[in-house]
Protein backbone atom coordinates (compact mmCIF):
# COMPACT_ATOMS: atom_id res chain seq x y z
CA UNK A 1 -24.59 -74.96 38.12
CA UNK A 2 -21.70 -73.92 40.58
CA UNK A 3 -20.47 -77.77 40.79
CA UNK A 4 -20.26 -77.66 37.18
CA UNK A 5 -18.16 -74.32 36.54
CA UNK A 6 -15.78 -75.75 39.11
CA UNK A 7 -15.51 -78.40 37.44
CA UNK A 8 -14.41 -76.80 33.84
CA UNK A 9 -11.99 -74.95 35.68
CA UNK A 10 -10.03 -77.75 37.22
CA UNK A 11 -10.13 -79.81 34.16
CA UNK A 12 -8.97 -76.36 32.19
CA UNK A 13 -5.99 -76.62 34.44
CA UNK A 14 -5.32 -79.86 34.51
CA UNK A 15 -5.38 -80.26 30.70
CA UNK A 16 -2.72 -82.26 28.95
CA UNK A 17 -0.74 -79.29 27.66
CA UNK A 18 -0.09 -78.21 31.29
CA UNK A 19 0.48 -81.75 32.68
CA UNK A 20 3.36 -81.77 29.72
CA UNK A 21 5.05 -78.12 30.57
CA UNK A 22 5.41 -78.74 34.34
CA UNK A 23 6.80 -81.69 33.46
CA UNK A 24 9.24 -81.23 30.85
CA UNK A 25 10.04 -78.17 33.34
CA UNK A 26 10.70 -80.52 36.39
CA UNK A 27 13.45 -82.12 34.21
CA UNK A 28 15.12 -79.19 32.73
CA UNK A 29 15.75 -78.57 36.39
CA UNK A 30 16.64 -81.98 37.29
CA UNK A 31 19.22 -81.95 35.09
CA UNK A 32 20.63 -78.23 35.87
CA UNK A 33 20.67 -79.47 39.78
CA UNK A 34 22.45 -82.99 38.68
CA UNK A 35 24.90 -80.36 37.27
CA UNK A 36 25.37 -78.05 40.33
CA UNK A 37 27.92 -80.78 42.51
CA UNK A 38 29.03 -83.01 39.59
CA UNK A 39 30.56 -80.20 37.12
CA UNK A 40 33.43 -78.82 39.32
CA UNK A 41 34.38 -82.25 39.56
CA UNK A 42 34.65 -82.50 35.86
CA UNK A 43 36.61 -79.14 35.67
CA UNK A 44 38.83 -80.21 38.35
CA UNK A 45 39.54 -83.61 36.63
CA UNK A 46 40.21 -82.03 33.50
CA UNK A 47 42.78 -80.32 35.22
CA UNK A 48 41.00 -76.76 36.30
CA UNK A 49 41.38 -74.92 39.77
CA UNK A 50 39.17 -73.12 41.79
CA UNK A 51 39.22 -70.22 39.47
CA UNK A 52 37.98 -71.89 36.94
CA UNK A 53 35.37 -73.55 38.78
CA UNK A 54 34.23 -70.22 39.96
CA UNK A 55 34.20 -69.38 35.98
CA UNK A 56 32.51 -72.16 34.95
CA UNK A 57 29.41 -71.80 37.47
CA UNK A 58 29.39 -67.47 36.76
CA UNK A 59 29.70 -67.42 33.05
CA UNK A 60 26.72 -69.71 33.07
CA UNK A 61 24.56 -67.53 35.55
CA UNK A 62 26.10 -64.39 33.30
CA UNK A 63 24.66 -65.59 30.09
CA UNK A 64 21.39 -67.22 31.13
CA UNK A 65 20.79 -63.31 32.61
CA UNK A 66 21.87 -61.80 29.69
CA UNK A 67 19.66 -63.19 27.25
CA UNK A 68 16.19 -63.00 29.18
CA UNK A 69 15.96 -59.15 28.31
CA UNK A 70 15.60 -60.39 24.85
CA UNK A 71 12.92 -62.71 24.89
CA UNK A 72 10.14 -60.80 24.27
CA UNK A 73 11.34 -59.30 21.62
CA UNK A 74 12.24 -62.63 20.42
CA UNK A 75 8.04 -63.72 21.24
CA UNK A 76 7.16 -61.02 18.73
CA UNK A 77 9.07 -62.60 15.69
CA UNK A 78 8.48 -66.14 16.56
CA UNK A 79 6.25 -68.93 18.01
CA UNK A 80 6.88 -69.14 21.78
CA UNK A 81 6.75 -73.19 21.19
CA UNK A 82 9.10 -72.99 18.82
CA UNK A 83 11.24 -70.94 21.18
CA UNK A 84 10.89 -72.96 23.70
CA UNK A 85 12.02 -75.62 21.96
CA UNK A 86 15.11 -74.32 20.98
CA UNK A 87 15.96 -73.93 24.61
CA UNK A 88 15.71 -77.50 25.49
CA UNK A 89 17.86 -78.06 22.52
CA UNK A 90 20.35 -76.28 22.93
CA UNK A 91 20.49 -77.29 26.69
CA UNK A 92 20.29 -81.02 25.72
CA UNK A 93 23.30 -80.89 23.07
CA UNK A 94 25.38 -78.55 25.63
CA UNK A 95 24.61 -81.76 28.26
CA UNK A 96 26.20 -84.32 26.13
CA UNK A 97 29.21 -82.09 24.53
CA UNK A 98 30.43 -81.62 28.00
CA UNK A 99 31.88 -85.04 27.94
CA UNK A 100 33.98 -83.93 24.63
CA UNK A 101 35.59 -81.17 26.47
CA UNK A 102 38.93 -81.74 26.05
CA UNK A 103 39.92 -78.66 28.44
CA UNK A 104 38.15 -75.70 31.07
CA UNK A 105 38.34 -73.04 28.02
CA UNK A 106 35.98 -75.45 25.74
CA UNK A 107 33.69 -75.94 29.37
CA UNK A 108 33.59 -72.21 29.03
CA UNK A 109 32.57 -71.64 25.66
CA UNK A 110 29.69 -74.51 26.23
CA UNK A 111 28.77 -72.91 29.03
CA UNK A 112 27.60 -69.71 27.91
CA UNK A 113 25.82 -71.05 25.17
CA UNK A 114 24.02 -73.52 28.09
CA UNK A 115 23.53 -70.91 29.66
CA UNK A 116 21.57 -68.76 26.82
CA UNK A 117 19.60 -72.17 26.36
CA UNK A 118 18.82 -72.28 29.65
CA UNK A 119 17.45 -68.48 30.21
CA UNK A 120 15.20 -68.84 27.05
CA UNK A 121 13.67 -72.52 28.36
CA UNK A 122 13.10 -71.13 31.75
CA UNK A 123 11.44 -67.89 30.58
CA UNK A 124 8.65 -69.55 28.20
CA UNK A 125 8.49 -72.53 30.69
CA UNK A 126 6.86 -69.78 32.57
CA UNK A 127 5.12 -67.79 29.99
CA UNK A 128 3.27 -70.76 28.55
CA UNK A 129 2.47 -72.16 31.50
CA UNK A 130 0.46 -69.03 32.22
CA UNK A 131 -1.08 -68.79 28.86
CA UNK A 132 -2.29 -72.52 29.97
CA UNK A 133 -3.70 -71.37 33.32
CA UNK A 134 -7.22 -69.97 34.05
CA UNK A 135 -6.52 -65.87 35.30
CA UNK A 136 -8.78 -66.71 38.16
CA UNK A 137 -6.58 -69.55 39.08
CA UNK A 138 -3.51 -68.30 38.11
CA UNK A 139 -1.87 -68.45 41.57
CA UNK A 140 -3.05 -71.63 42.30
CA UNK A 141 -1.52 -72.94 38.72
CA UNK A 142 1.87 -71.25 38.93
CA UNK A 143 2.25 -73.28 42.72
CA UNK A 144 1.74 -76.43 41.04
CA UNK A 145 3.86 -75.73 37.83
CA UNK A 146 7.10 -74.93 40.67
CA UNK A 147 6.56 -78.36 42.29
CA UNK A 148 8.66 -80.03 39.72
CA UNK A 149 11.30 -77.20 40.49
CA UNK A 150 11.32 -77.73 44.10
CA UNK A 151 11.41 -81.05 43.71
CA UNK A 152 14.48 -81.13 41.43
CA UNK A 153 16.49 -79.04 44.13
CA UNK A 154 16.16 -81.90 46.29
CA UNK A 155 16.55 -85.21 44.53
CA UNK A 156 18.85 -83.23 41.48
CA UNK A 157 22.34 -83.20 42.76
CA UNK A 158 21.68 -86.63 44.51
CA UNK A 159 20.94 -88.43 41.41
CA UNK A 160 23.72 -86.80 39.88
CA UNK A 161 26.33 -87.75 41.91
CA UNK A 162 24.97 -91.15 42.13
CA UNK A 163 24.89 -91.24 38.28
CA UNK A 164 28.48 -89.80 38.43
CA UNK A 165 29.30 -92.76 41.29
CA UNK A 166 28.16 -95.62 39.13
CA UNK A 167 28.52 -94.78 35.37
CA UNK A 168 31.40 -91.75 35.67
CA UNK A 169 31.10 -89.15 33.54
CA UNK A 170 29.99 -90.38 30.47
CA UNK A 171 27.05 -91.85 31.95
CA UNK A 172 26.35 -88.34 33.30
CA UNK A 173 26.29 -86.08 30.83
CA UNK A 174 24.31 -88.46 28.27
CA UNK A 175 22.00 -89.35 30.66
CA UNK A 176 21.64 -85.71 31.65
CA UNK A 177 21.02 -85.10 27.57
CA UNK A 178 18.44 -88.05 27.36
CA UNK A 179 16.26 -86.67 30.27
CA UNK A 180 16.55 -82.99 28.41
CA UNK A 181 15.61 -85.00 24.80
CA UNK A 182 12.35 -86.27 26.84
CA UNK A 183 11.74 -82.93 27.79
CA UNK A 184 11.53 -81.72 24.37
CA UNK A 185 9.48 -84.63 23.41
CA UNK A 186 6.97 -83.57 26.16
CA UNK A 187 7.04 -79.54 24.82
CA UNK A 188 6.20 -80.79 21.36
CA UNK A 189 3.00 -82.06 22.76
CA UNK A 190 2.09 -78.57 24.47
CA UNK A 191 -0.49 -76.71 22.22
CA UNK A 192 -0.76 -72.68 22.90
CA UNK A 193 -4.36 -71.77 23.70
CA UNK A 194 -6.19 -69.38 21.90
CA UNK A 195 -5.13 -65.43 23.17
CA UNK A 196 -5.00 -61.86 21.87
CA UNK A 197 -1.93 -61.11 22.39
CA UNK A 198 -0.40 -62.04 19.02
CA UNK A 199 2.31 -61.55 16.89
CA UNK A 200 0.34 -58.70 15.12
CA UNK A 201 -1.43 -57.41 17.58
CA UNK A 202 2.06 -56.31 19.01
CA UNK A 203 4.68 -56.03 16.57
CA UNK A 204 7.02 -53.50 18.12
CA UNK A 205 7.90 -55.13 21.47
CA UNK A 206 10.20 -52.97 23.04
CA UNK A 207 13.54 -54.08 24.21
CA UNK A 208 13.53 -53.50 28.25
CA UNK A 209 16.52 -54.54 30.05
CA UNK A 210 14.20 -54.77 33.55
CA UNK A 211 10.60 -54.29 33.43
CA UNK A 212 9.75 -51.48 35.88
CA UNK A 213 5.94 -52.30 36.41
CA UNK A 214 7.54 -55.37 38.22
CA UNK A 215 11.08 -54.21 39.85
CA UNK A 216 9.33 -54.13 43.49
CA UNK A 217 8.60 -57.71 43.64
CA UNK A 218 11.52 -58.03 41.65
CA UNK A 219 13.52 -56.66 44.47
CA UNK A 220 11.62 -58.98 46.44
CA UNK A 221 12.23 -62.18 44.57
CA UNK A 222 16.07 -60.80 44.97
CA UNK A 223 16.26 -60.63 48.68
CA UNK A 224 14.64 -64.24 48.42
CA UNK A 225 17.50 -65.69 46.27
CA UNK A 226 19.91 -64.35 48.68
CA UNK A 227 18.63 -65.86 51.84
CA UNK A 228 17.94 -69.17 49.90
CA UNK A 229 21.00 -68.89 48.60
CA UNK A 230 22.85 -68.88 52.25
CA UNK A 231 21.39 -72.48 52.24
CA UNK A 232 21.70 -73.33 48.90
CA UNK A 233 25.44 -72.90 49.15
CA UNK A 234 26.87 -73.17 52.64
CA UNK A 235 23.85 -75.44 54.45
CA UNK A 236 26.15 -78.91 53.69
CA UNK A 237 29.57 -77.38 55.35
CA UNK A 238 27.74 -75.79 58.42
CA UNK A 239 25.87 -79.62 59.03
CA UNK A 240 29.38 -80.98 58.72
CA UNK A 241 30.73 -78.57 61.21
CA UNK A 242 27.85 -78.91 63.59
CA UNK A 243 28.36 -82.65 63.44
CA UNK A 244 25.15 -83.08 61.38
CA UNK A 245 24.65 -85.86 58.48
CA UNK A 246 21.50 -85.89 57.28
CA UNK A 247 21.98 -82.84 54.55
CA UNK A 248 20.20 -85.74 52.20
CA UNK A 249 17.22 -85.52 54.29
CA UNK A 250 17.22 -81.81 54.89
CA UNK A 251 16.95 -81.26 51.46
CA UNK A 252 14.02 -84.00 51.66
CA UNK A 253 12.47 -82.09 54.00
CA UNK A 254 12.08 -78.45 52.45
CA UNK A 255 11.11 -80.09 49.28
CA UNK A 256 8.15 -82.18 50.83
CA UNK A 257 7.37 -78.80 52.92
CA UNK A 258 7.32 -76.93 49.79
CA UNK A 259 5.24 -79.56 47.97
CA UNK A 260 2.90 -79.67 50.75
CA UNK A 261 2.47 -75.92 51.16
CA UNK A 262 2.11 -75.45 47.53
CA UNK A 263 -1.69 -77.70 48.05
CA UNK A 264 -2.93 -74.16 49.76
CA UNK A 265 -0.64 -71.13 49.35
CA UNK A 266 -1.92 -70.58 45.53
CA UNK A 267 -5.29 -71.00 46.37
CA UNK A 268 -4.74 -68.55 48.83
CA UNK A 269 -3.00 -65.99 46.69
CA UNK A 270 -5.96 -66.13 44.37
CA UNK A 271 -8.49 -65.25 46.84
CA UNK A 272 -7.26 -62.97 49.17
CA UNK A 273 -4.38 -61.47 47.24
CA UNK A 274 -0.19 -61.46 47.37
CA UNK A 275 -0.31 -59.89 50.83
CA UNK A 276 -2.13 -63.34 52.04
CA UNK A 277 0.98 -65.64 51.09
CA UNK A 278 4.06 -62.98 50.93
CA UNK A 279 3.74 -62.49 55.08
CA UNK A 280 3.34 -65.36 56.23
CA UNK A 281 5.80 -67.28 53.50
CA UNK A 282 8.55 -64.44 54.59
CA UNK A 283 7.71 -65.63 58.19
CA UNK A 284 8.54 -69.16 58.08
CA UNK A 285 11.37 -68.60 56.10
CA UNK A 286 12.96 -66.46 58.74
CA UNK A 287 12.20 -68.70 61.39
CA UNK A 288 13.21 -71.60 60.09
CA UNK A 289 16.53 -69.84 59.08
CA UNK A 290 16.70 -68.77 63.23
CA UNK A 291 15.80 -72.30 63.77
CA UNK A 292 18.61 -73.53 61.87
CA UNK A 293 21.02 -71.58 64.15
CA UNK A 294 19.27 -72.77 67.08
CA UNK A 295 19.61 -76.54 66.43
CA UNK A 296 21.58 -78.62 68.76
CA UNK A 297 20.37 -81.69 67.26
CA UNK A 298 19.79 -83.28 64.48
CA UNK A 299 16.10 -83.10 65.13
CA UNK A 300 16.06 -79.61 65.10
CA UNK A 301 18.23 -79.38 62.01
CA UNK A 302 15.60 -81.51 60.45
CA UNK A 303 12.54 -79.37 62.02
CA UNK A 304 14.19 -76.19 60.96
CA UNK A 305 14.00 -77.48 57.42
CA UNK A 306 10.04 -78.09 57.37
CA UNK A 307 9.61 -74.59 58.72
CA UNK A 308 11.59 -73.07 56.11
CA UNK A 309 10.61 -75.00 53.49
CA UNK A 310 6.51 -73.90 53.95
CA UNK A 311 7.69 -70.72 53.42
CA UNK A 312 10.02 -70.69 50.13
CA UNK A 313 7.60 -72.91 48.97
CA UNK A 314 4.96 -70.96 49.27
CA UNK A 315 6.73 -67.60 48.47
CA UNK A 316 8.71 -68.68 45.14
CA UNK A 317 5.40 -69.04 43.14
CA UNK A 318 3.70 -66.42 44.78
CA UNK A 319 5.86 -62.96 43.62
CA UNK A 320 5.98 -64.99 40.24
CA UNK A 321 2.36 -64.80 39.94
CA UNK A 322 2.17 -61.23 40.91
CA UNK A 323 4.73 -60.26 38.63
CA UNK A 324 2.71 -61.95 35.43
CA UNK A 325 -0.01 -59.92 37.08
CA UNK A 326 0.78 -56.51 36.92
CA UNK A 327 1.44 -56.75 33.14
CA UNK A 328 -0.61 -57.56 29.90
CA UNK A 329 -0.18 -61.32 28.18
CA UNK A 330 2.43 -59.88 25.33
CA UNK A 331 4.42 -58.60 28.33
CA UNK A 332 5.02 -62.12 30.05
CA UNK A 333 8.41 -62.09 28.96
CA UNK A 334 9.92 -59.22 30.31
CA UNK A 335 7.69 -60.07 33.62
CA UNK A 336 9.65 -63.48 33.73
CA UNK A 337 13.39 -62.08 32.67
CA UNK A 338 12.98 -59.56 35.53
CA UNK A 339 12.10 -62.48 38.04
CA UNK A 340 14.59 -64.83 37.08
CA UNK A 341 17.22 -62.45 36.46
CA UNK A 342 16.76 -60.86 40.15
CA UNK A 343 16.55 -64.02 41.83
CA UNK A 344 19.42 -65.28 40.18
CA UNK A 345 21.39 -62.10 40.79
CA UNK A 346 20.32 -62.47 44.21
CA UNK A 347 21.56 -66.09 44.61
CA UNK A 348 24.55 -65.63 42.57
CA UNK A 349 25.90 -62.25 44.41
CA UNK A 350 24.48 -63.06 47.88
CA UNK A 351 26.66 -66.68 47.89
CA UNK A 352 29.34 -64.59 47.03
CA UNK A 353 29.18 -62.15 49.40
CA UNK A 354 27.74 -64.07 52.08
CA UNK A 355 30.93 -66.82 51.12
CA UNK A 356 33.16 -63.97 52.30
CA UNK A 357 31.47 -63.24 55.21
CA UNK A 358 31.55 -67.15 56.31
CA UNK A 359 35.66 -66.91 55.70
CA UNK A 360 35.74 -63.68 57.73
CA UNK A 361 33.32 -65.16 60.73
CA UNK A 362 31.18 -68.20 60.50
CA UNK A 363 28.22 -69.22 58.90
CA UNK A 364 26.06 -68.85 61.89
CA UNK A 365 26.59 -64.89 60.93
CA UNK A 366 25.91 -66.00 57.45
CA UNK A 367 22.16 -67.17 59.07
CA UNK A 368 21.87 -64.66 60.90
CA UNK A 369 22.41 -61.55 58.03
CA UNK A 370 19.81 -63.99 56.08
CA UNK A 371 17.23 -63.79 59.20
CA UNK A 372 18.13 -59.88 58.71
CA UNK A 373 16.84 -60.01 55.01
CA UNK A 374 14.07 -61.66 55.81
CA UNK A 375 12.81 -58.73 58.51
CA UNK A 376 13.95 -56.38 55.59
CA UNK A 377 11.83 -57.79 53.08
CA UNK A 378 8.89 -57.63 55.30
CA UNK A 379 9.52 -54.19 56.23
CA UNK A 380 9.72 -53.43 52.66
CA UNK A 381 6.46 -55.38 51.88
CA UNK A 382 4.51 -53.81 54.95
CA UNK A 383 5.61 -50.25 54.12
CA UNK A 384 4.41 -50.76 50.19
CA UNK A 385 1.25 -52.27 51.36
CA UNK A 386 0.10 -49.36 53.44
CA UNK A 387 1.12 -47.09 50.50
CA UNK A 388 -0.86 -48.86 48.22
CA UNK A 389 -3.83 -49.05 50.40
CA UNK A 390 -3.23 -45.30 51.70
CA UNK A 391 -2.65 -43.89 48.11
């Protein structure tokens, strides 16, 4: 009888309607990172400086963290399919009317209207995922539904300058919009389970700018984005000053990790609880950081990814889950604006800040304040766990 409730489960979670959302969420990501190198390329040909390029990745970040405080209010008046879809959309036709940009103030105004399509898609990405997820599994589901994610930062900006090499611009922003039009196609196909947490049963959703059951792993999720972002950003120029030329492969590397990881750490997470992943995730991410400023080789470079990359891997997912956790299902939203919006914040500011620091110094001090945020977060996460158990 055991064999067979295990059984339901896995085929509850690997029903089509899942299959479809990670999916379609892989390739809004795919396209966002095929974005990332290729767009301040576009800017600069149409004439902009590195102002504007600044502008034209902040507005972007700006908007898609504006609107997420919205969603669930926007849940309560309206399918979340429906919403969902209207992401994707706009995201899609954004894509293609890049290449009509006839100037860096028309990039602008498309990109804060991406960037509102892009906060709504990523929010009920996550929300219906969840709703498609068994509770008891819900850790283990949420790991899977990232791999597309991780994935995306790795192979992303690679197949978008390759796109850009062979079919210039043209060829990259419609193929961009075709891969966002098949990701559409695939949310049409994703049916909402059964739930109580309906349109009537919760008519006045209130409007909450951050949701407070959730700001500690919120702050969390922050200190992440700024330690990922030190790689993120400034990982290519300090291989290039080390000597080192497999960034390609790097990236490889911390997405296979991540994938790999992913197989356990939610599985984990379910049965033993967030304290089971969030150590241990927080711990390979500051070694392989160290690691990274260790290497004298490209070897180590390489090995330095694998280590960090079984810990974001396993640590992205994880505070996501917990944050869904600690509120009811008509609460999802606010959950997943807090998230994103923190890690963005944290990814957005902390490149900026760090990006000084790396002027000022070098960007082995950039590593090595991002190995200090790493010991801060676990401090943090140690001294809340005793309180919780003590209290």
């Amino acid at each position: 009888m055991e064999t067979k409730v295990i059984e339901v489960r896995r085929a509850a979670l690997w029903g089509r309607s899942f299959i479809f959302i990670m999916a379609a969420n892989a390739l809004l990501f795919m396209v966002f990172e095929m974005m990332l190198p290729t767009l301040p390329l576009f800017v600069s040909h149409l004439g902009g400086g590195a102002s504007e390029i600044g502008m034209v990745t902040g507005v972007f970040m700006f908007s898609a963290i504006l609107i997420r405080p919205f969603t669930a209010k926007l849940a309560a008046r309206m399918d979340k399919k429906y919403l969902l879809l209207i992401g994707i959309a706009i995201c899609a036709a954004m894509t293609g009317l890049y290449y009509l940009a006839s100037g860096t103030a028309m990039i602008l105004v498309l990109r804060v209207i991406h960037g509102f399509g892009f906060g709504i898609a990523t929010t009920y990405f996550a929300t219906l995922a969840t709703e498609n997820i068994p509770v008891e599994r819900r850790g283990e589901g949420m790991g899977y539904f990232g791999v597309g994610e991780t994935v995306a930062v790795s192979v992303g900006p690679l197949i978008g300058m390759s796109v850009l090499t062979q079919y210039d611009f043209h060829g990259l922003f419609f193929g961009g919009m075709f891969i966002l039009l098949l990701a559409l196609l695939m949310a049409v196909f994703v049916s909402r389970k059964p739930h109580t947490g309906t349109v009537e049963d919760h008519p006045e959703v209130p409007f909450k700018l951050i949701e407070k059951r959730v700001l500690f792993p919120s702050l969390l999720i922050m200190l992440i984005g700024v330690a990922a972002g030190s790689i993120m950003s400034f990982i290519a120029l300090y291989a290039a000053e080390k000597g080192f030329d497999k960034i390609a492969w790097f990236f490889f590397i911390v997405a296979l990790a991540s994938f790999a990881v992913r197989l356990v750490s939610g599985k984990m997470f379910d049965r033993l609880g967030p304290g089971s992943v969030l150590v241990p995730s927080a711990v390979f991410m500051g070694v392989g950081i160290w690691l990274l400023t260790q290497s004298g080789s490209e070897a180590w470079f390489l090995v330095s990814a694998a280590v960090y990359g079984l810990g974001f891997g396993a640590v992205f997912p994880a505070i996501q889950t917990w944050c869904i956790n600690l509120v009811d299902e008509h609460e999802h939203e606010n959950a997943m604006a807090s998230f994103f919006n923190f890690f963005d914040l944290g990814i957005g500011g902390g490149a900026m800040i760090l990006g000084l620091v790396a002027s000022a110094f070098s960007y082995e001090v950039v590593y090595d304040i991002a190995i200090v945020i790493m010991v801060l977060y676990l401090l943090l996460y140690i001294g809340y766990a005793r309180k919780k158990r003590n209290g």
